[in-house]
Every structure is written in C-alpha cells, then in structure tokens.
N, C-alpha and C. Protein backbone atom coordinates (compact mmCIF):
# COMPACT_ATOMS: atom_id res chain seq x y z
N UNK A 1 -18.41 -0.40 3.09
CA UNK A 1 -18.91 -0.86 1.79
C UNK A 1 -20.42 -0.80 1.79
N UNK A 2 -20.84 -0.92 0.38
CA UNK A 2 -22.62 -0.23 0.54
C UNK A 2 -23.16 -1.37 0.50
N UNK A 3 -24.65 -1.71 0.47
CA UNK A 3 -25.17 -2.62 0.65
C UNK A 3 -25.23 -2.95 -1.69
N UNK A 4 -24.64 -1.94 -2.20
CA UNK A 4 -25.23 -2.21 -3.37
C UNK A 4 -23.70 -2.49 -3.87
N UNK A 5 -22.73 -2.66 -3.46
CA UNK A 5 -21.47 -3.17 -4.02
C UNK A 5 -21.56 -4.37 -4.34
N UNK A 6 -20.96 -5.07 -5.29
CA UNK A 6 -21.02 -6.37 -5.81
C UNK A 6 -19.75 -6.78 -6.48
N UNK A 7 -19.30 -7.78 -6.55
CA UNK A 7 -18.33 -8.18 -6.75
C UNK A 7 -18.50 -9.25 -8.30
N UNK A 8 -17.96 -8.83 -9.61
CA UNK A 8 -18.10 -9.62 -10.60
C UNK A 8 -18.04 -11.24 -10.48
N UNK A 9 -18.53 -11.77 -11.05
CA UNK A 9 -18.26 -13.62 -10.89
C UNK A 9 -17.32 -13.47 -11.60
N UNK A 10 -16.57 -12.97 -12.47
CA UNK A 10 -15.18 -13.56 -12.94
C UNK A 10 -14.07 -12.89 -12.12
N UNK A 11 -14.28 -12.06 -11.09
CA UNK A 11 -13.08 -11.92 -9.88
C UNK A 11 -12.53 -10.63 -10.26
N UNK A 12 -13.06 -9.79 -11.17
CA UNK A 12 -12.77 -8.77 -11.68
C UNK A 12 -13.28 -7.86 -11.08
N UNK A 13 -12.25 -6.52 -10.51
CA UNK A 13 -12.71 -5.38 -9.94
C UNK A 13 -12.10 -4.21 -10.00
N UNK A 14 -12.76 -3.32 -10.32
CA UNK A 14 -12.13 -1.53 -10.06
C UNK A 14 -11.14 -1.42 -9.18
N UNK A 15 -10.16 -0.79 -9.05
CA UNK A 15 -9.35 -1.07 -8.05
C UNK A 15 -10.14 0.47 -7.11
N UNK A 16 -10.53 1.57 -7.99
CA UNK A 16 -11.11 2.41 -7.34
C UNK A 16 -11.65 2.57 -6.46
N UNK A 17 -12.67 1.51 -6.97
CA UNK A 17 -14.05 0.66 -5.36
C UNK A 17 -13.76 0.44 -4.89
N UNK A 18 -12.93 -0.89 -4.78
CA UNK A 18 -11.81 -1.52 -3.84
C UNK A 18 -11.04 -0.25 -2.62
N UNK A 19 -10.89 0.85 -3.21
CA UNK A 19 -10.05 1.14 -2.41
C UNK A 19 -11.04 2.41 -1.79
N UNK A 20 -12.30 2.68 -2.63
CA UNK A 20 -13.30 3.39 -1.39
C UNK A 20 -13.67 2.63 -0.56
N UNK A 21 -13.67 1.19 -0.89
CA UNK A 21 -13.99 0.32 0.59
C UNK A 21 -13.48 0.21 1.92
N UNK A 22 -12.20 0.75 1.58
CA UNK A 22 -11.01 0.46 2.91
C UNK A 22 -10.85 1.83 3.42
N UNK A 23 -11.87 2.45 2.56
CA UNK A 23 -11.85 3.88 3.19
C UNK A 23 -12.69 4.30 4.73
N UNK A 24 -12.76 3.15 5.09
CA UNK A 24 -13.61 3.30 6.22
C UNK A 24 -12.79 2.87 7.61
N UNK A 25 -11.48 3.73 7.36
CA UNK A 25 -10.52 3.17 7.99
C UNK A 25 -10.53 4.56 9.02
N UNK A 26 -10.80 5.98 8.38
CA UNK A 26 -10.93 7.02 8.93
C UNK A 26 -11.96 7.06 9.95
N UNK A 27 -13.13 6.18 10.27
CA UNK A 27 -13.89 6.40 11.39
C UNK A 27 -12.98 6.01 12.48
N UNK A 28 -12.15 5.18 12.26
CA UNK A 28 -11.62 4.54 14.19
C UNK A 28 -10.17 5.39 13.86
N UNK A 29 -9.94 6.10 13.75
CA UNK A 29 -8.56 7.05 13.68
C UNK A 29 -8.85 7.40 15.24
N UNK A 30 -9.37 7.89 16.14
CA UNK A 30 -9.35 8.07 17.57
C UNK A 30 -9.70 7.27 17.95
N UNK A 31 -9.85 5.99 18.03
CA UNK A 31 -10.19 4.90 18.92
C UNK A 31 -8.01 4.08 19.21
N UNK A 32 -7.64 3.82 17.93
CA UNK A 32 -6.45 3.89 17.40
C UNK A 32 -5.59 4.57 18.17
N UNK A 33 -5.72 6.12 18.25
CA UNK A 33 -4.72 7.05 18.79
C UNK A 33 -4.39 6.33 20.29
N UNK A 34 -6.33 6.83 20.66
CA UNK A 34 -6.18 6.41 22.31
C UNK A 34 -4.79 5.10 22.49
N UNK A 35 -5.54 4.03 21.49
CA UNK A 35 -4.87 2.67 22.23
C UNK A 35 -3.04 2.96 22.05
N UNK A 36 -2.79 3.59 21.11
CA UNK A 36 -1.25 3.86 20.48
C UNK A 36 -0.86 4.19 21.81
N UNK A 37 -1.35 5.25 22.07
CA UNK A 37 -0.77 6.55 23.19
C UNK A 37 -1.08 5.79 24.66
N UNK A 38 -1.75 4.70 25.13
CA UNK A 38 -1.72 3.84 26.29
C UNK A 38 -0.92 2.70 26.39
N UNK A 39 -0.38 2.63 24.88
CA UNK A 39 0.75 1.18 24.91
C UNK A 39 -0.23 0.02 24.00
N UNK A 40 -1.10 0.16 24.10
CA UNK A 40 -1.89 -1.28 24.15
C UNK A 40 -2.06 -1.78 22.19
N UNK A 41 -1.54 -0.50 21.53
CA UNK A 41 -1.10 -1.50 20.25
C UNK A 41 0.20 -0.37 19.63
N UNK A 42 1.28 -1.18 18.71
CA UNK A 42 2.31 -1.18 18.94
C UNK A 42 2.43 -0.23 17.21
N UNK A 43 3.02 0.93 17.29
CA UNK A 43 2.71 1.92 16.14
C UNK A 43 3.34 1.73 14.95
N UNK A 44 4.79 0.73 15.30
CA UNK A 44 5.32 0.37 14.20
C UNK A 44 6.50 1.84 14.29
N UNK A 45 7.10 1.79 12.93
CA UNK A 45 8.23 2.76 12.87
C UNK A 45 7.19 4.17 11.93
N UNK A 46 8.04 5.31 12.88
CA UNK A 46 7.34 6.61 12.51
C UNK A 46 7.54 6.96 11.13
N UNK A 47 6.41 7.34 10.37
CA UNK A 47 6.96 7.81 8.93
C UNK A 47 7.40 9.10 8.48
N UNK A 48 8.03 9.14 7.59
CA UNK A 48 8.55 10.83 7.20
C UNK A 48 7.63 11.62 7.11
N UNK A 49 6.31 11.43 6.88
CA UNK A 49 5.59 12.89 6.65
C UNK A 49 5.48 13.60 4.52
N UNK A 50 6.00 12.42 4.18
CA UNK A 50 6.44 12.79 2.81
C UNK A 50 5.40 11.65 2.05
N UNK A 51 4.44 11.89 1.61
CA UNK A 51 4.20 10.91 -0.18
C UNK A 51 5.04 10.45 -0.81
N UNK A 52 5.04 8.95 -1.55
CA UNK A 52 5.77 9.34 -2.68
C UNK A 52 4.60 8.43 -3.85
N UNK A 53 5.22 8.44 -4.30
CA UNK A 53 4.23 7.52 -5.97
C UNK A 53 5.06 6.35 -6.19
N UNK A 54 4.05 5.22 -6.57
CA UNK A 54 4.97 4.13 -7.03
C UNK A 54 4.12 3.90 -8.62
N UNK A 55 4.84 3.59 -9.23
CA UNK A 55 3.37 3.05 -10.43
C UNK A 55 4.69 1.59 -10.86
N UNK A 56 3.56 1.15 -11.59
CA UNK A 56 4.25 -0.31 -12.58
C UNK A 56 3.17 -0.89 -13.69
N UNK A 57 3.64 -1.32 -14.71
CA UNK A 57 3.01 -2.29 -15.50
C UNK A 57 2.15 -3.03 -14.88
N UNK A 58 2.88 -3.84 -14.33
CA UNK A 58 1.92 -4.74 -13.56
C UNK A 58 2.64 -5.30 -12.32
N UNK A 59 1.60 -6.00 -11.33
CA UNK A 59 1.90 -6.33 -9.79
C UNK A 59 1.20 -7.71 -10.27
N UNK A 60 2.10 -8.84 -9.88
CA UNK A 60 1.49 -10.37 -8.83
C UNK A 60 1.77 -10.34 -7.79
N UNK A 61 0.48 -11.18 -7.05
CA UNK A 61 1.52 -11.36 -5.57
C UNK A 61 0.85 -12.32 -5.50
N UNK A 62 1.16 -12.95 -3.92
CA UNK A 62 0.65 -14.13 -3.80
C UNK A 62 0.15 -13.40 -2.38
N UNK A 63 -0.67 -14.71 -1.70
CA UNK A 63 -0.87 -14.42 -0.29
C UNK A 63 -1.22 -12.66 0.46
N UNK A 64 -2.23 -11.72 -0.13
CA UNK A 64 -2.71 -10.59 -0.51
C UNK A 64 -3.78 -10.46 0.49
N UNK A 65 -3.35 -9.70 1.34
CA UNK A 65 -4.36 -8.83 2.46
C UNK A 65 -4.79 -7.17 2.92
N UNK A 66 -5.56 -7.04 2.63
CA UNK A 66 -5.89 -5.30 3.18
C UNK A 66 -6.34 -4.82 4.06
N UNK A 67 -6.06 -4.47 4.79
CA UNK A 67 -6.56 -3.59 6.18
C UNK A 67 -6.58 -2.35 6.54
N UNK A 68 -7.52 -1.32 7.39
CA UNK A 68 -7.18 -0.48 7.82
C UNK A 68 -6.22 -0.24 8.68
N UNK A 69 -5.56 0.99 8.81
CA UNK A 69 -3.86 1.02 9.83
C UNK A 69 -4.40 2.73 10.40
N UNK A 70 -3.57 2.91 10.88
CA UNK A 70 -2.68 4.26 11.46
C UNK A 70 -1.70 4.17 11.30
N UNK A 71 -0.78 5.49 10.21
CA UNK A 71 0.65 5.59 10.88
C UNK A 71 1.08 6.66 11.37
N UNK A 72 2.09 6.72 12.33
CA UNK A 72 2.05 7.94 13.38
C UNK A 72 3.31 8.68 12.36
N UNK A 73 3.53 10.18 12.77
CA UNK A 73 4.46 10.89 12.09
C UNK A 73 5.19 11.50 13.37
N UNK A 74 6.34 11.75 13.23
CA UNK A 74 7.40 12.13 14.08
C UNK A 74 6.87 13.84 15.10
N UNK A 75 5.63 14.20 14.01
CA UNK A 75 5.26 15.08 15.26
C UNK A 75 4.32 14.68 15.77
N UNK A 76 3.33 13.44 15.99
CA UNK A 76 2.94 12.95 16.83
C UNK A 76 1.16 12.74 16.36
N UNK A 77 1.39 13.61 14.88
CA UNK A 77 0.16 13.88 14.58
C UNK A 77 -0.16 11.93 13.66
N UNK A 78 -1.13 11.42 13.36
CA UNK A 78 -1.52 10.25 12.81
C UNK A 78 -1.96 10.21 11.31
N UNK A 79 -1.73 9.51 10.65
CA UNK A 79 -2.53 9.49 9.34
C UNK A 79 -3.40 7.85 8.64
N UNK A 80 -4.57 7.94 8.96
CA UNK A 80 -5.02 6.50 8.36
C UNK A 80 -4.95 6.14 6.84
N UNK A 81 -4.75 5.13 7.28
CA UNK A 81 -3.82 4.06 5.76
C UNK A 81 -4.52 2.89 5.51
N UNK A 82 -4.86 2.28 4.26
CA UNK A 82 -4.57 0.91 3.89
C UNK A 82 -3.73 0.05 3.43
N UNK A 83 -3.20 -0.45 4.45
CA UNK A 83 -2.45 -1.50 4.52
C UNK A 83 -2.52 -2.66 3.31
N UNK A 84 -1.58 -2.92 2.51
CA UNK A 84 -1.82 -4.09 1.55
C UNK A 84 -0.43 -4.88 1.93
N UNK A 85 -0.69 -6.01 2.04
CA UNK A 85 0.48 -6.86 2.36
C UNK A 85 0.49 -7.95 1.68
N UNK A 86 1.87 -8.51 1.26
CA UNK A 86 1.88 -9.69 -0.17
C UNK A 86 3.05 -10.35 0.68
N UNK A 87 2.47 -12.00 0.48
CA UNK A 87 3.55 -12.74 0.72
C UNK A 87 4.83 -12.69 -0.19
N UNK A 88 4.57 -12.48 -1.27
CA UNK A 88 5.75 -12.51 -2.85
C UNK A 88 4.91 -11.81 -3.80
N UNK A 89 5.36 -10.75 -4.31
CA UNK A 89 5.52 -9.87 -5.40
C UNK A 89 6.62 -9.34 -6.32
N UNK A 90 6.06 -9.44 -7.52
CA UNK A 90 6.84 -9.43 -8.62
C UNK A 90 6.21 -8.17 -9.64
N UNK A 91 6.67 -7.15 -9.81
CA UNK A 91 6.67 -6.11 -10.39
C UNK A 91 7.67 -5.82 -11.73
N UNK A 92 6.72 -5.07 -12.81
CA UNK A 92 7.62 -4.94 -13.60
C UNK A 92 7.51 -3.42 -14.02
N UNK A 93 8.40 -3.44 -14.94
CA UNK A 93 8.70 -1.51 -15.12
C UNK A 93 8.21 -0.93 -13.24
N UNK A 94 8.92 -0.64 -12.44
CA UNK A 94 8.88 -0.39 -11.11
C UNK A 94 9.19 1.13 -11.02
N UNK A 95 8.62 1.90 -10.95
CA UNK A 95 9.06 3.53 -10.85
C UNK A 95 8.12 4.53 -9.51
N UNK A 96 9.26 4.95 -8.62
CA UNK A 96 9.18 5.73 -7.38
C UNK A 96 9.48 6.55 -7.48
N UNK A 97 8.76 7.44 -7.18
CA UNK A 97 9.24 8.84 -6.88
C UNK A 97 8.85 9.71 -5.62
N UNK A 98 9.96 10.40 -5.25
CA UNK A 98 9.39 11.42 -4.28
C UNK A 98 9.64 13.20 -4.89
N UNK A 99 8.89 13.82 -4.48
CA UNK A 99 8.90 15.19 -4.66
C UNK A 99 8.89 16.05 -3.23
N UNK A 100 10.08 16.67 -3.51
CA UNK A 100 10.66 17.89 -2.07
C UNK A 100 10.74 19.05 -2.15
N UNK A 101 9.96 20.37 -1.97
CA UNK A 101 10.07 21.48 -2.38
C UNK A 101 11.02 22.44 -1.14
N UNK A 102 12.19 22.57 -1.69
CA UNK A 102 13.04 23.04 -0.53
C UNK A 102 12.64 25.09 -0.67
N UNK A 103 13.01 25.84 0.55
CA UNK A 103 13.12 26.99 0.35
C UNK A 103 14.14 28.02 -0.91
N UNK A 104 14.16 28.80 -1.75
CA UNK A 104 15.59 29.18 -2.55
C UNK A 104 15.32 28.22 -3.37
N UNK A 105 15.22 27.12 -3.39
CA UNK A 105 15.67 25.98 -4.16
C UNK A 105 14.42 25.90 -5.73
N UNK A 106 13.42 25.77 -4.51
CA UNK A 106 12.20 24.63 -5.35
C UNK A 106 11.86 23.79 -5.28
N UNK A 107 11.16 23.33 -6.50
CA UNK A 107 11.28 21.51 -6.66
C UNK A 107 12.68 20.35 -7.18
N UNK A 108 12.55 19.49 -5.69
CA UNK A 108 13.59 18.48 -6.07
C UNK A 108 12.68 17.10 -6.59
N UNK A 109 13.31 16.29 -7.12
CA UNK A 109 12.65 15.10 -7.53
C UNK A 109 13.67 14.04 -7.52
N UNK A 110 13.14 12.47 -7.15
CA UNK A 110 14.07 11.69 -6.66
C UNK A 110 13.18 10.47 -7.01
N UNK A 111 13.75 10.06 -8.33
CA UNK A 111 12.76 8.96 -8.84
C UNK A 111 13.84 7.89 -9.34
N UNK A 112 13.44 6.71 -8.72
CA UNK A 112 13.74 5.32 -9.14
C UNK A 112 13.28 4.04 -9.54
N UNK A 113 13.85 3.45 -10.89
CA UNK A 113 13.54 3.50 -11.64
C UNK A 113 14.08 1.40 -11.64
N UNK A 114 13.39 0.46 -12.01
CA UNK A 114 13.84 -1.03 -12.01
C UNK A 114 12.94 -1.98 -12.74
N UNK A 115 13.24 -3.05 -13.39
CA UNK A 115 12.44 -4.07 -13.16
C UNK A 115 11.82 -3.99 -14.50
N UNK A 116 12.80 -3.17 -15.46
CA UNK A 116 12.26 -3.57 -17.14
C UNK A 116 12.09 -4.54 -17.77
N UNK A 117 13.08 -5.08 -17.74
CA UNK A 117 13.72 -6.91 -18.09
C UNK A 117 13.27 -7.82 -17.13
N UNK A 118 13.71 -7.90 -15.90
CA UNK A 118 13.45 -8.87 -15.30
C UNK A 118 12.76 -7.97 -13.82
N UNK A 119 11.54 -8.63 -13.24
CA UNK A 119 10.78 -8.53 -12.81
C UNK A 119 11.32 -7.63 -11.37
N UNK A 120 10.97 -6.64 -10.59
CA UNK A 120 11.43 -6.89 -8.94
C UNK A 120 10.67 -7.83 -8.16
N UNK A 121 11.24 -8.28 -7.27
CA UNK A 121 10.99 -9.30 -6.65
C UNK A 121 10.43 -8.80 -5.11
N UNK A 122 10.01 -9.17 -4.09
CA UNK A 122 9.45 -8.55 -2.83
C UNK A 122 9.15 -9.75 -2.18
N UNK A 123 10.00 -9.87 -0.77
CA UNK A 123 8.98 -10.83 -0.07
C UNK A 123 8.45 -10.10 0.84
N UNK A 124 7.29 -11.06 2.23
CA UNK A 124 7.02 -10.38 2.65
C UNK A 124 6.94 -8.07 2.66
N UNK A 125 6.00 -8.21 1.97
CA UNK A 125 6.07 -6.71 1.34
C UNK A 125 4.64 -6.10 2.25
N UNK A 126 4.66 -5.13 3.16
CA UNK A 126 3.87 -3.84 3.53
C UNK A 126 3.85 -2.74 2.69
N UNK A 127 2.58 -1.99 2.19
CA UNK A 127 2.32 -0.72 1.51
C UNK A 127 1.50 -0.12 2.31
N UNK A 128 1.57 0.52 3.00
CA UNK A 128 0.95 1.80 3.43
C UNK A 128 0.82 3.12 2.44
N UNK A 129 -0.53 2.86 2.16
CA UNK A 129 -1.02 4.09 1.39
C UNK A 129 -2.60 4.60 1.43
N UNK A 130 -2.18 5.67 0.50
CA UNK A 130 -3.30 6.45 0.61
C UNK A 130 -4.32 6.38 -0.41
N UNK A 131 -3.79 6.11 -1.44
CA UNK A 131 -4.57 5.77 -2.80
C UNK A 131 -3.69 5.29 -3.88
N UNK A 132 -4.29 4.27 -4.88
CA UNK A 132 -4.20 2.86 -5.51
C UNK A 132 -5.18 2.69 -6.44
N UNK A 133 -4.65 3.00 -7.70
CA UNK A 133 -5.56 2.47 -8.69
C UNK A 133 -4.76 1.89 -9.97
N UNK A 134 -6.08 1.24 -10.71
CA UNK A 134 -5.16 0.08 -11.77
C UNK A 134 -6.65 -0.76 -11.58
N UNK A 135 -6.51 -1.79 -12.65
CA UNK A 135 -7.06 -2.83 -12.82
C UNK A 135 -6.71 -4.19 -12.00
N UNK A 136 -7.78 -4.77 -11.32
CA UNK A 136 -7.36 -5.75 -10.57
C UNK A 136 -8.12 -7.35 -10.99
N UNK A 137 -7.11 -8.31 -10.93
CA UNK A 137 -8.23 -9.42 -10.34
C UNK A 137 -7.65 -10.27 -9.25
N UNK A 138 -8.61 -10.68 -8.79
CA UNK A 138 -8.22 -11.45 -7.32
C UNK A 138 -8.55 -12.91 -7.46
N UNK A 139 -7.95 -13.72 -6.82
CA UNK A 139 -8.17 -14.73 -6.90
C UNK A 139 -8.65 -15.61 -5.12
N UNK A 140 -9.95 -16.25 -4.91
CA UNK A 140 -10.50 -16.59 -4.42
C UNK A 140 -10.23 -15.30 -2.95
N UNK A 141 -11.06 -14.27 -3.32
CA UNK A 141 -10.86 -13.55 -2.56
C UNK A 141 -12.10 -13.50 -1.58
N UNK A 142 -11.96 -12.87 -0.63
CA UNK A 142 -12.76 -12.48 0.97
C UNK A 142 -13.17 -11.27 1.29
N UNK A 143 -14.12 -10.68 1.07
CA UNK A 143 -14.29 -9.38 1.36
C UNK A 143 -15.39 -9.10 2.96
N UNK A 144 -14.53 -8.10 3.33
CA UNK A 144 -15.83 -7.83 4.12
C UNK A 144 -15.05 -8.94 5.94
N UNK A 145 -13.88 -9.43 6.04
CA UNK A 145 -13.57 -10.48 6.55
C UNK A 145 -13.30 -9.65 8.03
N UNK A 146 -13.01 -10.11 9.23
CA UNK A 146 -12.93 -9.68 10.28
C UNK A 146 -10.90 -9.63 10.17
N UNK A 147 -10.39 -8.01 10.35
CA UNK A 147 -9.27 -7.63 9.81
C UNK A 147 -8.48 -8.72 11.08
N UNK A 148 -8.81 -9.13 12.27
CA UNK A 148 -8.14 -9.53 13.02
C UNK A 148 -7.79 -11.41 13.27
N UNK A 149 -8.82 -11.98 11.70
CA UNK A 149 -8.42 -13.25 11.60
C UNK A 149 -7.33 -13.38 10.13
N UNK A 150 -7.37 -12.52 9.94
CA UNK A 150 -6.68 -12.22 8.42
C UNK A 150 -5.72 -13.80 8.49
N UNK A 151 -5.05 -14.78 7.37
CA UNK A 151 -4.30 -15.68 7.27
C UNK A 151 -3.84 -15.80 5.85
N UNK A 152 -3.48 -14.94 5.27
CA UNK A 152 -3.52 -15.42 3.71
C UNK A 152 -1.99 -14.35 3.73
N UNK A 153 -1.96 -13.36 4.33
CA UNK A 153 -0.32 -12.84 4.18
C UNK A 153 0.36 -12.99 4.86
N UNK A 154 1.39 -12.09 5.08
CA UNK A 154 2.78 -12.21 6.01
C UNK A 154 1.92 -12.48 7.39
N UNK A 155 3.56 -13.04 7.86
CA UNK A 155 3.55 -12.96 9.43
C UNK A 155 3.00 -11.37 9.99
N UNK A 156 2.30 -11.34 10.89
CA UNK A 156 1.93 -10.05 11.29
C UNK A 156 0.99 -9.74 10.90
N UNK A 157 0.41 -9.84 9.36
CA UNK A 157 -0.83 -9.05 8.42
C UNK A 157 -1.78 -8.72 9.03
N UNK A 158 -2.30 -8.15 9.78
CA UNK A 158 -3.40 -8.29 10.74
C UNK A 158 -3.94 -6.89 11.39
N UNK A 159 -4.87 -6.73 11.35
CA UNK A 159 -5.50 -5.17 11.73
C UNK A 159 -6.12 -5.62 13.01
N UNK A 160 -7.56 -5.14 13.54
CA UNK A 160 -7.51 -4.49 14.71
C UNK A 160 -9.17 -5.42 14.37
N UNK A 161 -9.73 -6.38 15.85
CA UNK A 161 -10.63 -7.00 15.60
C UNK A 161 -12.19 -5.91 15.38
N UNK A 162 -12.80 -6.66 14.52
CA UNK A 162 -14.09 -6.15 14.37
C UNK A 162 -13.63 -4.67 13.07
N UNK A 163 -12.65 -5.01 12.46
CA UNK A 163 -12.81 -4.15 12.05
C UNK A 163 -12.81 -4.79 10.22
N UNK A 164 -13.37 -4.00 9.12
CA UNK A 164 -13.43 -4.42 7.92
C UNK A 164 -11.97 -4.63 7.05
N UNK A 165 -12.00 -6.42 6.53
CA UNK A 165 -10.42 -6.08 5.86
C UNK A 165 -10.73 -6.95 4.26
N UNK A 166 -10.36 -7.20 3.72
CA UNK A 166 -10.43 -8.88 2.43
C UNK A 166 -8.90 -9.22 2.56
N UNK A 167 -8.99 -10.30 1.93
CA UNK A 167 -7.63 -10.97 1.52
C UNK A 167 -8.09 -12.30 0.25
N UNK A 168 -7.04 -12.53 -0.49
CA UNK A 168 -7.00 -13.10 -1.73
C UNK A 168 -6.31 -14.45 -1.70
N UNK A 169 -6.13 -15.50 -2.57
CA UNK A 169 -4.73 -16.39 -2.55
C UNK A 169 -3.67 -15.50 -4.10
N UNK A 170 -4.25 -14.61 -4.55
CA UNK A 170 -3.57 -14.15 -5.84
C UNK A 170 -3.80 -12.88 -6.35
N UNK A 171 -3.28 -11.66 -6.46
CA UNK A 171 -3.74 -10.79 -7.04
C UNK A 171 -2.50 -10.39 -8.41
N UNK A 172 -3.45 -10.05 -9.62
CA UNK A 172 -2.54 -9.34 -10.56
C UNK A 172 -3.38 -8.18 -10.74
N UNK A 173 -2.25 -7.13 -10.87
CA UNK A 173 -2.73 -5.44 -11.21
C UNK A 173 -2.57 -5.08 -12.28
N UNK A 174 -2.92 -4.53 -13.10
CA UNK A 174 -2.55 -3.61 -14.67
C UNK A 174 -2.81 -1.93 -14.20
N UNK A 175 -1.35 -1.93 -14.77
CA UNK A 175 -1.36 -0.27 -14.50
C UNK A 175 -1.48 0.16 -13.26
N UNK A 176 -0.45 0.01 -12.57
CA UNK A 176 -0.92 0.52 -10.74
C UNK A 176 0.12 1.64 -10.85
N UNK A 177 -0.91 2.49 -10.22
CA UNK A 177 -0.61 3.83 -9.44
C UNK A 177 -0.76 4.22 -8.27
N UNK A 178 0.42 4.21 -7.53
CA UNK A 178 -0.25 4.34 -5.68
C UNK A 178 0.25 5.36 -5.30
N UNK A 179 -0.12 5.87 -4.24
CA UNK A 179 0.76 6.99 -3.47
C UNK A 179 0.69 6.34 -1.95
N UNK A 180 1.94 6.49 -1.46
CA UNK A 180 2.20 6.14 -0.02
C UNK A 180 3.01 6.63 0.75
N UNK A 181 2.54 6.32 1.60
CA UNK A 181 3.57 6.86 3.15
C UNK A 181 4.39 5.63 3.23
N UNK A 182 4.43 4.84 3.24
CA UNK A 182 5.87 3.58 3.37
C UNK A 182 5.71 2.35 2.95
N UNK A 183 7.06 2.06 2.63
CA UNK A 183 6.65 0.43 2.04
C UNK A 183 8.30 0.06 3.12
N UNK A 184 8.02 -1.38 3.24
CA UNK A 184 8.97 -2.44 3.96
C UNK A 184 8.64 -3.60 3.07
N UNK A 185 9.62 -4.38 3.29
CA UNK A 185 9.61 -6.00 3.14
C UNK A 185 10.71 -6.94 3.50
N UNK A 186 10.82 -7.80 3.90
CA UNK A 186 11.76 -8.73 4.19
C UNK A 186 12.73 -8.64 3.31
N UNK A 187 12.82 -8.79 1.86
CA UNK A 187 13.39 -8.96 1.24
C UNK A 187 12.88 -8.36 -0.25
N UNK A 188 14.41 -7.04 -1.20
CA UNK A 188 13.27 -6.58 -1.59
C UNK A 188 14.56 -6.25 -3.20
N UNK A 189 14.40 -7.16 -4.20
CA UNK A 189 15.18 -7.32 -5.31
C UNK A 189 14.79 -6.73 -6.30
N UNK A 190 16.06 -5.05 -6.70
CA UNK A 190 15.74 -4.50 -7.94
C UNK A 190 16.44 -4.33 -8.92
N UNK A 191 16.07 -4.89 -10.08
CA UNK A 191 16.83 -5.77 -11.34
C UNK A 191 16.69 -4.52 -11.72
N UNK A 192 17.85 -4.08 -12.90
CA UNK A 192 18.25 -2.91 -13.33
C UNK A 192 17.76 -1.17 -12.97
N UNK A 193 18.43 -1.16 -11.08
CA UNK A 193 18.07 -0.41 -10.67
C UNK A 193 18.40 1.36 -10.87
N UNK A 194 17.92 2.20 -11.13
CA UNK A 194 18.37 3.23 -11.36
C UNK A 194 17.73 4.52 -10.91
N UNK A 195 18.73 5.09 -10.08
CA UNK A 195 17.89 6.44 -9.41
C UNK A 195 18.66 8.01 -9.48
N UNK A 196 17.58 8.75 -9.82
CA UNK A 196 18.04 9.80 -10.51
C UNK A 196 17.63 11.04 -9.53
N UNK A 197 18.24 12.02 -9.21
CA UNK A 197 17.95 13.29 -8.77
C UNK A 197 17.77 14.73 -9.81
N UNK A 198 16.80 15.41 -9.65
CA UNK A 198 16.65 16.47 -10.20
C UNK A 198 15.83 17.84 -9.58
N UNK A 199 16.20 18.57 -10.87
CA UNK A 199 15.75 19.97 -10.85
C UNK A 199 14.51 19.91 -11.27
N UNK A 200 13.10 20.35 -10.83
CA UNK A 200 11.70 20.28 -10.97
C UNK A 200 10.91 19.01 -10.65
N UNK A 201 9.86 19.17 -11.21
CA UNK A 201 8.92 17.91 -11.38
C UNK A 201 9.14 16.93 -11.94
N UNK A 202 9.46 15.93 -11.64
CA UNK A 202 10.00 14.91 -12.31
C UNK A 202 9.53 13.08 -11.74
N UNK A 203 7.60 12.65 -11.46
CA UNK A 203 7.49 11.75 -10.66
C UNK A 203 7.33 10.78 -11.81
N UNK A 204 6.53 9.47 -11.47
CA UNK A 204 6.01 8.31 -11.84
C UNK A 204 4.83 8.84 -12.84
N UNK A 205 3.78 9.95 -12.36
CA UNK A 205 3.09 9.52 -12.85
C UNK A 205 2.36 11.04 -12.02
C-alpha cells in the first residue's frame, strides 16, 4: 500500500484499491514455496488449475479478514491469492460459473445459479482469489495489520507473520465480481439452487 492511500471517514472504499493492496502478496511467492516444499507450512488442498467467476447483488459477512496465500496446483507449479475469510455470509442473487474449452468440442459452461428469494447462507467461508470488485464498506476495519495476529475470522484465518493483511467486524458489498481458484466453508446453504450445463460462453459476468 502507498504512502498516499487513505481510507474515507465514513468506511467507504473501492474495492479495486482494496484489492491492489493485497497485491503485494506476489513478492513472498518464493519465500512460501521454499517453506511449502520443507514441510514447515501446511499447503492446504491442491486446486484444479481452473478460474471460475462468482458475482452477486450483494455480500454481508460478519467477522472479515484478508490475507496474502499461495495455492499449490496438482503440477506443483503455485499461484498467489488473497485470501478473504467470513465468519457468516449471506449472499443474494449468487451466480458461478466455470468455463472449459475441451478439444472437438469447444466451449463448455457450467453456471450456478441461487439465492434470489432468500439469501445463501455460508459459515465459516474461504475465497481464494485473484480479483474482486464491487463497492464496499467495512465496518471498524484494520488495515495494514500483522497477517499473523489476524482475530476477527474463522478458526485458522491467518497468513504468515510480518506479512500485510486488514480485517473488519462487518463488511457489505454491492455488485461483487470475483474470480477464483477456490472457495470452502463449513457450512454452505443454497436457497433455490440451480445449475445448468452448456454449449459456449455462458458465465456470471
């Protein structure tokens, strides 16, 4: 983050900025590897190697932390991520998609679709991604915080000491658009769920 970033007094922020801030996750990508590949921090489950898009109306959560990550891919190669983790989130209009371009085939598309009427629900929720935008505000948020005292999300929320993270007691989003390599959560409820396969282009957004 620059020395000329500033943060509005009414808690209001770009999600854009926000998320060039956590972009400084790519300098320790080999400091990371080393420790992965000696044991000494623990990589988590390997990801597919695939994007997908999530977008929604809008995101609450409660208990809201960001950190820099690594996630490893099944050929061994790494990709740095920011980590956003929510104790409870509630999403509405909820739409995923992935896009697969097979050989002969083309484009496949595999988008699902929840949470018109009544909200999806998420506990404990991990996003690993790459980029995130939408309108944000935060509520009594921390920027700039040491990623390895983090206390405001899940069990676990926690990056790698000395390194740059924030965390919130509240965030709501308008209009979020993310792309990611994986999401998890403890527990993860989708009210009028519906998923569709097709022929071409067919994502979120």
């Amino acid at each position: 983050m620059s020395a000329t970033y500033r943060v509005p007094a009414a808690g209001r922020t770009q999600w854009r900025r926000f998320a060039v801030a956590v972009g400084v996750v790519t300098t320790v990508t080999a400091a990371v590897l080393i420790m992965i590949s000696n044991g000494v921090l623990a990589a988590g489950f390997m990801v597919s190697g695939q994007q997908f898009k999530v977008s929604a109306d809008t995101l609450d959560a409660n208990g809201f932390v960001n950190y820099g990550w690594i996630d490893q891919h099944a050929d061994g190669s790494a990709e740095p991520v920011a980590v956003a983790a929510m104790k409870h989130a509630e999403l509405t209009n909820l739409c995923q998609s992935v896009l697969t371009t097979l050989p002969f085939v083309g484009d496949i598309s595999l988008k699902l679709t929840a949470g018109a009427k009544t909200p999806v629900v998420a506990e404990n929720m991990f996003v690993d991604m790459a980029q995130m935008d939408g309108n944000a505000t935060f509520t009594n948020i921390e920027i700039g915080r040491d990623a390895s005292t983090l206390d405001k999300g899940p069990p676990g929320a926690q990056g790698l000491q000395g390194l740059f993270s924030q965390q919130a007691d509240k965030v709501h989003i308008d209009n979020l658009q993310q792309v990611a390599w994986s999401t998890n959560a403890g527990t993860f409820k989708l009210s009028g769920l519906r998923m569709k396969v097709s022929s071409g282009k067919d994502e979120c957004f």
